[in-house]
PDB file of N, CA and C in Angstrom:
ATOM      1  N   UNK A   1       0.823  -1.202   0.000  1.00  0.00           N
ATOM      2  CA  UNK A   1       0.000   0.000   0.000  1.00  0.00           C
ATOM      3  C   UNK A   1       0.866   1.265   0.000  1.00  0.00           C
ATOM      4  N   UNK A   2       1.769   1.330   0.593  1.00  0.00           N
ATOM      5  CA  UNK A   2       3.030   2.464   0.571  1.00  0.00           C
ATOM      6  C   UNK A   2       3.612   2.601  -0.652  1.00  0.00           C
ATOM      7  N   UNK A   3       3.703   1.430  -1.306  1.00  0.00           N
ATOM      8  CA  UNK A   3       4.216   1.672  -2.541  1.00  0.00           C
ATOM      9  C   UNK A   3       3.263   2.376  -3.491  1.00  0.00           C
ATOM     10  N   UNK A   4       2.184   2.440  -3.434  1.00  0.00           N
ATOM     11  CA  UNK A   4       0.973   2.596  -4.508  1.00  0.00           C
ATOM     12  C   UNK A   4       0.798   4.434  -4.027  1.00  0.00           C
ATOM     13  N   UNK A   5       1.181   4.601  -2.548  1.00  0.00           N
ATOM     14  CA  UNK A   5       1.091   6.005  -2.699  1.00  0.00           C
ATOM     15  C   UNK A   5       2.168   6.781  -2.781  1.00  0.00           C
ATOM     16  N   UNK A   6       3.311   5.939  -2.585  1.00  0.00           N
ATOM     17  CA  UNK A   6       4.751   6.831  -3.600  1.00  0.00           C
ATOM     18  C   UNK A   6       4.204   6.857  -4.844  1.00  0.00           C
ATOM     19  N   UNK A   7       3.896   5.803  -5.021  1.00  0.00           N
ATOM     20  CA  UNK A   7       3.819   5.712  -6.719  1.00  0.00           C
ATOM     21  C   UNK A   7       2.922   6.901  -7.285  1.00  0.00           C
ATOM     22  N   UNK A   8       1.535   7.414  -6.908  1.00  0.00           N
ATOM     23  CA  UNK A   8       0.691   8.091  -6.870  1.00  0.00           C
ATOM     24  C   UNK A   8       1.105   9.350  -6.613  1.00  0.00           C
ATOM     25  N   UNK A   9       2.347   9.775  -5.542  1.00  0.00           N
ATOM     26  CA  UNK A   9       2.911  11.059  -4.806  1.00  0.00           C
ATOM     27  C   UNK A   9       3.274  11.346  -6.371  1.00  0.00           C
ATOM     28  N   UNK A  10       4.655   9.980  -6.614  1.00  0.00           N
ATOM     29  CA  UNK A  10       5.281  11.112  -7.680  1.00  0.00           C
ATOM     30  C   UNK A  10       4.986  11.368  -8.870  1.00  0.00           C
ATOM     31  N   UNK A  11       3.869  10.543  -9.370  1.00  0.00           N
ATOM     32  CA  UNK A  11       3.064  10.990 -11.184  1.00  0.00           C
ATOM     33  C   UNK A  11       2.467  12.062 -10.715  1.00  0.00           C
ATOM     34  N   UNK A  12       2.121  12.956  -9.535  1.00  0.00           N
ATOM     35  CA  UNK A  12       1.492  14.083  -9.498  1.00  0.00           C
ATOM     36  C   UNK A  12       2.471  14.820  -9.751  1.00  0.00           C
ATOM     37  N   UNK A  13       3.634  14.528  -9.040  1.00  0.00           N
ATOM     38  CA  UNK A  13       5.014  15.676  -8.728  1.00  0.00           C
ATOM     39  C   UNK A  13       5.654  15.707 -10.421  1.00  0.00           C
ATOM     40  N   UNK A  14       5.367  14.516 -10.952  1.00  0.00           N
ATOM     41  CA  UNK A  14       6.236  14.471 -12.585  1.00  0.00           C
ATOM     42  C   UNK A  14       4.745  15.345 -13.599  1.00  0.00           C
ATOM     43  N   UNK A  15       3.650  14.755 -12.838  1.00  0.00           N
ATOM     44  CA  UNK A  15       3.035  15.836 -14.271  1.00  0.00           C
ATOM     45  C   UNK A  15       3.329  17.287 -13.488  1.00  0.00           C
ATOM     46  N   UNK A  16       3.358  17.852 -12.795  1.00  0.00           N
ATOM     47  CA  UNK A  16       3.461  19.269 -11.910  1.00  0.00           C
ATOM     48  C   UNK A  16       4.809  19.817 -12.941  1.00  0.00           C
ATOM     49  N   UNK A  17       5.544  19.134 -12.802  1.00  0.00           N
ATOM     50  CA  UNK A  17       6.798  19.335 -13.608  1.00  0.00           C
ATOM     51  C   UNK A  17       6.744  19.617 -14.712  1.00  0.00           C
ATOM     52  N   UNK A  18       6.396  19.071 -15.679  1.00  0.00           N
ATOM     53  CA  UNK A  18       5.878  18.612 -16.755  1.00  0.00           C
ATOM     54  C   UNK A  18       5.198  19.923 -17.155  1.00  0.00           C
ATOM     55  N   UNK A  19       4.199  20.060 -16.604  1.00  0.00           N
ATOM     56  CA  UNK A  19       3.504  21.618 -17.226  1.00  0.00           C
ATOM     57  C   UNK A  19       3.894  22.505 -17.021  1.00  0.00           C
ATOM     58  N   UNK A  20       4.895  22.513 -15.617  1.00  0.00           N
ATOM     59  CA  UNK A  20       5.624  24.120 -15.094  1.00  0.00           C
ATOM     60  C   UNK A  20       6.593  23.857 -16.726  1.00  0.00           C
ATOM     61  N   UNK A  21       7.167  22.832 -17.051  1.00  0.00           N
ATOM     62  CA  UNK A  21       8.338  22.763 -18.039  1.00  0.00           C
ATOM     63  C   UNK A  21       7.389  23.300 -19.618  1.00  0.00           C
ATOM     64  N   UNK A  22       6.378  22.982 -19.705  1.00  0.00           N
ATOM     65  CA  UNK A  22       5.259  23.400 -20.796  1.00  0.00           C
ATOM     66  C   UNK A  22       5.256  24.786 -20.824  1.00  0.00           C
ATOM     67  N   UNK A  23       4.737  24.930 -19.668  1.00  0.00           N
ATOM     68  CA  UNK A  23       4.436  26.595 -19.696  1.00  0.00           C
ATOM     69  C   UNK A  23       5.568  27.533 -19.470  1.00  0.00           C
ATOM     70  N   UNK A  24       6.572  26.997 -19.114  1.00  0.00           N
ATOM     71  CA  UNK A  24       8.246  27.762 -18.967  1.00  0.00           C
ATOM     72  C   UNK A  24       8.202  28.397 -20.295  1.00  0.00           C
ATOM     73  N   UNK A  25       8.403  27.042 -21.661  1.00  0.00           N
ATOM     74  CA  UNK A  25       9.047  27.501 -22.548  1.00  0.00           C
ATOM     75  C   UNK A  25       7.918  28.399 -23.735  1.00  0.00           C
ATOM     76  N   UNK A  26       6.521  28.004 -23.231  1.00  0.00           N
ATOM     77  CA  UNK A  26       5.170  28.980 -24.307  1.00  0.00           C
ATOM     78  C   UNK A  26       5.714  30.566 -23.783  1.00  0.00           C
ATOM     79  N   UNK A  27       5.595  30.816 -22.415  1.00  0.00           N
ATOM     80  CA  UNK A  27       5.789  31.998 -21.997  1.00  0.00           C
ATOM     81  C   UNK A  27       7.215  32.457 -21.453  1.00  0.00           C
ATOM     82  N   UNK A  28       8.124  32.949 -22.357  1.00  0.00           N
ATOM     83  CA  UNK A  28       9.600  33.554 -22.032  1.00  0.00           C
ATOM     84  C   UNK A  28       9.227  35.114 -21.462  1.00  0.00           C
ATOM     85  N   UNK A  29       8.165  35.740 -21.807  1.00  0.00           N
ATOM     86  CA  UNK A  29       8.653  37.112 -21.176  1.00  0.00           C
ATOM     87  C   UNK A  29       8.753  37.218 -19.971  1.00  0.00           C
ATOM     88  N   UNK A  30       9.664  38.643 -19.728  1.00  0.00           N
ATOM     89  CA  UNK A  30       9.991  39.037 -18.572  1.00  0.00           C
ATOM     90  C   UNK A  30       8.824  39.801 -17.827  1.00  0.00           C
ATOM     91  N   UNK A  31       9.091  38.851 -16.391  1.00  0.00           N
ATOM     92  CA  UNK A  31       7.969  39.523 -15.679  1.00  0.00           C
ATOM     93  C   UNK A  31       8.266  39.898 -14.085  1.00  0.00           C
ATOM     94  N   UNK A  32       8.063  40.603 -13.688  1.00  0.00           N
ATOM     95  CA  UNK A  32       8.311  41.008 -11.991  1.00  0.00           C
ATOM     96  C   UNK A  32       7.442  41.006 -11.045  1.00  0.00           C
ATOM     97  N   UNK A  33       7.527  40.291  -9.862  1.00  0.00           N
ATOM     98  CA  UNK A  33       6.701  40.450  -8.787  1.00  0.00           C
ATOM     99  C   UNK A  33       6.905  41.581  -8.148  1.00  0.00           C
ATOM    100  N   UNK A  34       5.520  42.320  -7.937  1.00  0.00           N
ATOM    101  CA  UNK A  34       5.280  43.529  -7.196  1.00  0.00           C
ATOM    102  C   UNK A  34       4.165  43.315  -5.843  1.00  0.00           C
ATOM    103  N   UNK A  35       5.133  43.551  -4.199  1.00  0.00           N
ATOM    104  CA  UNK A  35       3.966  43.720  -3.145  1.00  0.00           C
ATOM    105  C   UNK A  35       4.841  45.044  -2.854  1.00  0.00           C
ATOM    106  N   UNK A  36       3.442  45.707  -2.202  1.00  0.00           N
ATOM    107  CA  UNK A  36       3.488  46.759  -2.020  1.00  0.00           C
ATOM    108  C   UNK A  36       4.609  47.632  -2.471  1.00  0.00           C
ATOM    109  N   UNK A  37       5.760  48.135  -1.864  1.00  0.00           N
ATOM    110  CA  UNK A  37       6.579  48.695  -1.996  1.00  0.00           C
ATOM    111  C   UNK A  37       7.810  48.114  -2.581  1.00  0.00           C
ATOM    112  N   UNK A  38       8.035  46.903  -2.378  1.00  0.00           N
ATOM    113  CA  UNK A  38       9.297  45.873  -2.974  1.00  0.00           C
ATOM    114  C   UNK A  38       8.650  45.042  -4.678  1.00  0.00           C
ATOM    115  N   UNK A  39       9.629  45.089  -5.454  1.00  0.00           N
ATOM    116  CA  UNK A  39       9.239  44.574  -6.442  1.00  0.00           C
ATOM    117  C   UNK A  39      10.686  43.942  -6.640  1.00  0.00           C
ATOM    118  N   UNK A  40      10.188  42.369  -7.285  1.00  0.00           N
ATOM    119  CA  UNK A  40      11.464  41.809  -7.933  1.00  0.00           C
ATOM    120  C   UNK A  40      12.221  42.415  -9.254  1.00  0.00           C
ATOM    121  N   UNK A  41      13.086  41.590  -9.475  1.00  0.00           N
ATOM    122  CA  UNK A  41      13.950  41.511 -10.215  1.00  0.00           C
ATOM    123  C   UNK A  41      13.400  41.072 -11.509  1.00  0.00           C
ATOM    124  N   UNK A  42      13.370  41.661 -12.801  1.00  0.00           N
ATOM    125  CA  UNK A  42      12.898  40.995 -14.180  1.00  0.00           C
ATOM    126  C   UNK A  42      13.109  39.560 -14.542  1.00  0.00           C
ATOM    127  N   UNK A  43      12.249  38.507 -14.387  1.00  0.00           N
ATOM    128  CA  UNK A  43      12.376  36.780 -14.754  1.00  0.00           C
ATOM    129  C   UNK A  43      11.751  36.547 -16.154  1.00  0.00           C
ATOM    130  N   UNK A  44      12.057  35.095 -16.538  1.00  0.00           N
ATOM    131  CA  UNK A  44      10.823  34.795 -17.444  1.00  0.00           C
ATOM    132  C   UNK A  44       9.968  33.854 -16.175  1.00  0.00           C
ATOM    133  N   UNK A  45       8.720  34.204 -17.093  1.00  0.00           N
ATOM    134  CA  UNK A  45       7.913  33.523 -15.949  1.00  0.00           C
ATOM    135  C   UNK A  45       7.804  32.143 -16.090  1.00  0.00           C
ATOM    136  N   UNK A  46       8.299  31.553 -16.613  1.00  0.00           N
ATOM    137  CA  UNK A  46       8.609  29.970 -16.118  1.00  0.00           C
ATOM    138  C   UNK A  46       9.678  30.048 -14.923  1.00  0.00           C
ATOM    139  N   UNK A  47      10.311  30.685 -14.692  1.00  0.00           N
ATOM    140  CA  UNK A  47      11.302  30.373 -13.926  1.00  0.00           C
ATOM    141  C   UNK A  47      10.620  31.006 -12.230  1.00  0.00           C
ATOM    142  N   UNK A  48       9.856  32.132 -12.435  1.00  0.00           N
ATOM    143  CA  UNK A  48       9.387  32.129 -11.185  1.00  0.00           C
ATOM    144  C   UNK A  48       8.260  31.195 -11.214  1.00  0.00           C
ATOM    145  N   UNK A  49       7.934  30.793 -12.211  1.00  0.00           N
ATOM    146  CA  UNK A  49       6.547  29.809 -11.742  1.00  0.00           C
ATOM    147  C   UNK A  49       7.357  28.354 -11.392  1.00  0.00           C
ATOM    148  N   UNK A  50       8.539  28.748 -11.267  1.00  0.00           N
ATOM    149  CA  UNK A  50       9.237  27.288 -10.957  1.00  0.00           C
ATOM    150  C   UNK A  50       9.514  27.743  -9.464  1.00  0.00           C
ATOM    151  N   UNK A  51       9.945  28.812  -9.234  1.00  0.00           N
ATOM    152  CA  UNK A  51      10.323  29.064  -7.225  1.00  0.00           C
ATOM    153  C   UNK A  51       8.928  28.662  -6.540  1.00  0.00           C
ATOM    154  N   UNK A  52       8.015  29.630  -7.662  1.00  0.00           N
ATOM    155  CA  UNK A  52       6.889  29.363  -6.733  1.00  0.00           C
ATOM    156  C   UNK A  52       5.798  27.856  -6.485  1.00  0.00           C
ATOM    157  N   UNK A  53       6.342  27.192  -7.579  1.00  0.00           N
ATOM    158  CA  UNK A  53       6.267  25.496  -7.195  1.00  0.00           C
ATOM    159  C   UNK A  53       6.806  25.299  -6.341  1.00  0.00           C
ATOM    160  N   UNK A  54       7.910  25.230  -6.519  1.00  0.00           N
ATOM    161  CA  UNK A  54       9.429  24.318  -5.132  1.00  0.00           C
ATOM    162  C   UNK A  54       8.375  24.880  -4.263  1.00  0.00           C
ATOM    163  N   UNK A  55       8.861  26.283  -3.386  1.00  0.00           N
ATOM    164  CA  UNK A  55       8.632  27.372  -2.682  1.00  0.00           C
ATOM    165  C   UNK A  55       6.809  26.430  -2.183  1.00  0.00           C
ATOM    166  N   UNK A  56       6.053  26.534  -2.711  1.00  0.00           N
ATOM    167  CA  UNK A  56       4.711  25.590  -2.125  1.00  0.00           C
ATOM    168  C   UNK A  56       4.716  24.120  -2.019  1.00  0.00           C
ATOM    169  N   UNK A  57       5.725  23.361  -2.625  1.00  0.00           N
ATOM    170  CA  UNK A  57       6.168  22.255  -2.737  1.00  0.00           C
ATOM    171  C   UNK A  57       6.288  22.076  -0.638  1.00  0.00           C
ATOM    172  N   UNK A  58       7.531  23.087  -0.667  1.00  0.00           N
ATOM    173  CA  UNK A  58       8.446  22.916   0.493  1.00  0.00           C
ATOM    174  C   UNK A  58       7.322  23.114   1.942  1.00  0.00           C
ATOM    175  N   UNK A  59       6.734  24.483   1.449  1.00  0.00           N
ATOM    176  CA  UNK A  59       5.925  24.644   2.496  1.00  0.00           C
ATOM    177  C   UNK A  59       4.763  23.632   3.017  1.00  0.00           C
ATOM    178  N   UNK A  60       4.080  23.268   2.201  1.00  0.00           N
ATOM    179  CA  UNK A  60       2.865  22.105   2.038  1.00  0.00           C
ATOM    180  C   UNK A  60       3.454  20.622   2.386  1.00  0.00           C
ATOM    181  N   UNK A  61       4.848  20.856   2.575  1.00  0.00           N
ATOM    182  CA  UNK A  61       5.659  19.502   3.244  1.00  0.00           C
ATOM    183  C   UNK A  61       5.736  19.826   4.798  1.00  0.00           C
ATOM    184  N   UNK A  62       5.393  20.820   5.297  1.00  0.00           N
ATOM    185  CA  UNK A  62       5.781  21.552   6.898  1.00  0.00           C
ATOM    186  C   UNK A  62       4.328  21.109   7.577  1.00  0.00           C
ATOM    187  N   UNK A  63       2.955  21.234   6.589  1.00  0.00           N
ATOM    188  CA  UNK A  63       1.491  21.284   7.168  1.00  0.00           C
ATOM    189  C   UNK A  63       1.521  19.812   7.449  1.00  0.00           C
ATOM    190  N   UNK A  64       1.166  19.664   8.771  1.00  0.00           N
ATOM    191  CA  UNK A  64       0.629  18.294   8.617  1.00  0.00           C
ATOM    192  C   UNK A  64      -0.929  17.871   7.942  1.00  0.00           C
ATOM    193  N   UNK A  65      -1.147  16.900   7.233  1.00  0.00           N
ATOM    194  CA  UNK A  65      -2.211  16.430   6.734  1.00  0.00           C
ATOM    195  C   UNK A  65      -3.511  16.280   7.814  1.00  0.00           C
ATOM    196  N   UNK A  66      -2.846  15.221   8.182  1.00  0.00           N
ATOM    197  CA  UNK A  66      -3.969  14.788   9.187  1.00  0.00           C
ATOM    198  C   UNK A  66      -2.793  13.842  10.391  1.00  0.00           C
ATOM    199  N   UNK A  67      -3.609  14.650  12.059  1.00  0.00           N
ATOM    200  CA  UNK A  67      -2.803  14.074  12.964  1.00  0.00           C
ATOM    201  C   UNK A  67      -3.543  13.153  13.528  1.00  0.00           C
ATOM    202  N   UNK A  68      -2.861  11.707  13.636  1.00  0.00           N
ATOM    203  CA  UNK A  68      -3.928  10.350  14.752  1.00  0.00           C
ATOM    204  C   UNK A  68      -3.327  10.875  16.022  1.00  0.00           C
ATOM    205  N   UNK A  69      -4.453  10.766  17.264  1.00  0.00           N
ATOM    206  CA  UNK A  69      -4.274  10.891  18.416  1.00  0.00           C
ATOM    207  C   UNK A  69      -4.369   9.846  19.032  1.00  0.00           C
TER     208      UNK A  69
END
């Protein structure tokens, strides 16, 4: 049963990939994140739509799912 939900974890994590890698190369322009007063640095937006994968990847690994008591 562990195996079937690795198996399941990572065809989500390979198609996730897969379309960030799709949509990297349709959309090259340069684009900048703006909050409030701080704005980034000029990217193509595949490449921040790639931090901001990892970047929710990493965080959504910190939440626990569900805790047994």
């Amino acid at each position: 049963m562990r195996t079937l939900g690795l198996l399941l974890s990572m065809t989500i994590l390979a198609g996730w990939l897969g379309l960030v890698a799709v949509m990297s190369i349709q959309n090259i322009e340069l684009v900048s994140i703006k909050f409030l007063l701080w704005e980034s640095i000029k990217l193509p937006f595949g490449v921040l739509l790639t931090f901001a994968v990892g970047f929710g990847l990493i965080v959504g690994s910190f939440i626990p799912v569900g805790q047994k008591r």
